[in-house]
Protein backbone atom coordinates (compact mmCIF):
# COMPACT_ATOMS: atom_id res chain seq x y z
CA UNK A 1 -0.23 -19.41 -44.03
CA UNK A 2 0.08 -22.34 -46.97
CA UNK A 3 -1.78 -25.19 -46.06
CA UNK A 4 -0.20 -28.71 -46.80
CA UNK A 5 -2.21 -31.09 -48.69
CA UNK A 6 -4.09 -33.37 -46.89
CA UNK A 7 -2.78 -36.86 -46.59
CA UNK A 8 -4.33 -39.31 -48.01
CA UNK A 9 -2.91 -42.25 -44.89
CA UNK A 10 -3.00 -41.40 -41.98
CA UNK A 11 -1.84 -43.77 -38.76
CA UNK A 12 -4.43 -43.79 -36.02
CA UNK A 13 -4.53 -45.37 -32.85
CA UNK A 14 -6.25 -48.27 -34.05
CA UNK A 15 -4.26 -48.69 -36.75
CA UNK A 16 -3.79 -46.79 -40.70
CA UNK A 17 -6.50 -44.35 -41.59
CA UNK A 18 -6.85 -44.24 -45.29
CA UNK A 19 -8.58 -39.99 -46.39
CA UNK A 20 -10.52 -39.70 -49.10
CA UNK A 21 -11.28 -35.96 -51.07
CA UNK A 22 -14.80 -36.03 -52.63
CA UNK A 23 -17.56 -33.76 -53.79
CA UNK A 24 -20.17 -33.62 -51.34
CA UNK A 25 -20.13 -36.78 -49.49
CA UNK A 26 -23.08 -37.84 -47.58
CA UNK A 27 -23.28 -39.27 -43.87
CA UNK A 28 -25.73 -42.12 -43.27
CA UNK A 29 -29.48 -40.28 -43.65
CA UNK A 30 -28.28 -38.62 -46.84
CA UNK A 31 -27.35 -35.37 -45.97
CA UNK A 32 -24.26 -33.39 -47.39
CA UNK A 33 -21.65 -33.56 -44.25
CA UNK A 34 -17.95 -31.47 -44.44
CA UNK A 35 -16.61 -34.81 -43.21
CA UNK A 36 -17.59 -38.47 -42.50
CA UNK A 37 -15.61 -41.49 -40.67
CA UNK A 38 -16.64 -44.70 -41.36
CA UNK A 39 -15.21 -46.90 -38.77
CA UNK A 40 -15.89 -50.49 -40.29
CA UNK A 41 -13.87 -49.52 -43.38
CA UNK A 42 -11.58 -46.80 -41.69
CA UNK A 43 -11.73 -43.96 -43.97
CA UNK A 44 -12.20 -40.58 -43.38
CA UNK A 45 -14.02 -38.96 -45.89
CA UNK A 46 -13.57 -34.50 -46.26
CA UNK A 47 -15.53 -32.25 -48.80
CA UNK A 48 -13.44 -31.23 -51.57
CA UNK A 49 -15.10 -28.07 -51.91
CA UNK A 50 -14.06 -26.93 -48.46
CA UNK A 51 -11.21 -24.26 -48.03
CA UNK A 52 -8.06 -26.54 -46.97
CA UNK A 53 -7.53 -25.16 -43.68
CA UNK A 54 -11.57 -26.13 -43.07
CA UNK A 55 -10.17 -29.56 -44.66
CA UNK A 56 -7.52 -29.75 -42.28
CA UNK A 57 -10.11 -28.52 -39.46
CA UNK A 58 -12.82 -31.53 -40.84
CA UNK A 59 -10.02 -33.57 -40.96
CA UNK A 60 -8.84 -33.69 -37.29
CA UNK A 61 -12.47 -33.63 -36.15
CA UNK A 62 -12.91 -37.21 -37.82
CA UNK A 63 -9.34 -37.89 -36.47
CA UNK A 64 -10.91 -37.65 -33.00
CA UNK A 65 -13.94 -39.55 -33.68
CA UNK A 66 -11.55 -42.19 -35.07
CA UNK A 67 -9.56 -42.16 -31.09
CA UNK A 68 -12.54 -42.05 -29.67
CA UNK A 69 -14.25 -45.05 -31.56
CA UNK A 70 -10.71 -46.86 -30.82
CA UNK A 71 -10.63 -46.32 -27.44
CA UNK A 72 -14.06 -47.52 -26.90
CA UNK A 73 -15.47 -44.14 -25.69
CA UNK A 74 -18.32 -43.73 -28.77
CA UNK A 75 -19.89 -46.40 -26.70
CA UNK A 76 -20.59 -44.80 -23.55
CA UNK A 77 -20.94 -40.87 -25.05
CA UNK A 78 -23.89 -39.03 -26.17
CA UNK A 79 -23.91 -37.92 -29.60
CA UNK A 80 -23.63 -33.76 -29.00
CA UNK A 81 -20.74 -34.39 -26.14
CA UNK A 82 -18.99 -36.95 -28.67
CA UNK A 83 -18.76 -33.62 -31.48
CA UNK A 84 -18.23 -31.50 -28.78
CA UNK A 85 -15.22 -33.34 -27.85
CA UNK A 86 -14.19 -33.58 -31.51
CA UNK A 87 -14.71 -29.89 -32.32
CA UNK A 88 -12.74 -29.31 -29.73
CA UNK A 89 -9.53 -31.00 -30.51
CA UNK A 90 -10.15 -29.84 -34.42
CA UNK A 91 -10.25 -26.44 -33.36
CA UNK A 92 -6.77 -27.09 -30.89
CA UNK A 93 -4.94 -28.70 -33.70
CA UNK A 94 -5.93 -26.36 -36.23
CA UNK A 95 -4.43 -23.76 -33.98
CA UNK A 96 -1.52 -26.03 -33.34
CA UNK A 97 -0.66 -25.66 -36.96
CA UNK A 98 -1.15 -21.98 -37.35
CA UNK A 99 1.82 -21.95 -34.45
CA UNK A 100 -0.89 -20.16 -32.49
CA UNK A 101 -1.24 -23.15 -29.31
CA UNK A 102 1.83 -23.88 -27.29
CA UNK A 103 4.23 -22.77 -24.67
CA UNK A 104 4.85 -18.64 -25.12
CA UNK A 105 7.84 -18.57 -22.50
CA UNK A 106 9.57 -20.94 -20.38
């Protein structure tokens, strides 16, 4: 399959979603992270060194945390059930894409 390129806008729920594409970005203690959402400025940041489906897969997890911090529901999660819930909906999406999720028969 031939990935698309990532977008670099994206609308989410609480409004546009600017994506950035940068060598190792960093989360908040320093470390190198695949992907980072920043919700005061609302960008989504993805590792350019990644393969682009991982890109895409990075992408959509930071998608989620975006709903989620939207909805209000970062508020009242724990950390580890927050990514869980992200990795989750990555890993759907992804497989959305690949045509690989959906209905088989009617």
């Amino acid at each position: 399959m031939s990935w698309p390129p990532i977008p670099t806008l994206v609308r989410g729920a609480g409004g546009p979603i600017k994506v950035r594409v940068r060598v190792r970005p960093r989360g908040t203690d320093g470390e190198e992270v695949w992907g980072l959402w920043d919700d005061a400025r609302r960008i989504i940041t993805l590792d350019k060194s990644a393969s682009r489906v991982h890109q895409w897969r990075v992408l959509f997890h930071e998608l989620a945390h975006a709903a989620l911090n939207d909805a209000g529901l970062e508020n009242v999660l724990e950390q580890k059930a927050a990514e869980t819930i992200c990795d989750a909906l990555a890993t759907a999406r992804v497989q959305e894409m690949r045509g690989e999720l959906g209905i088989i028969d009617s």
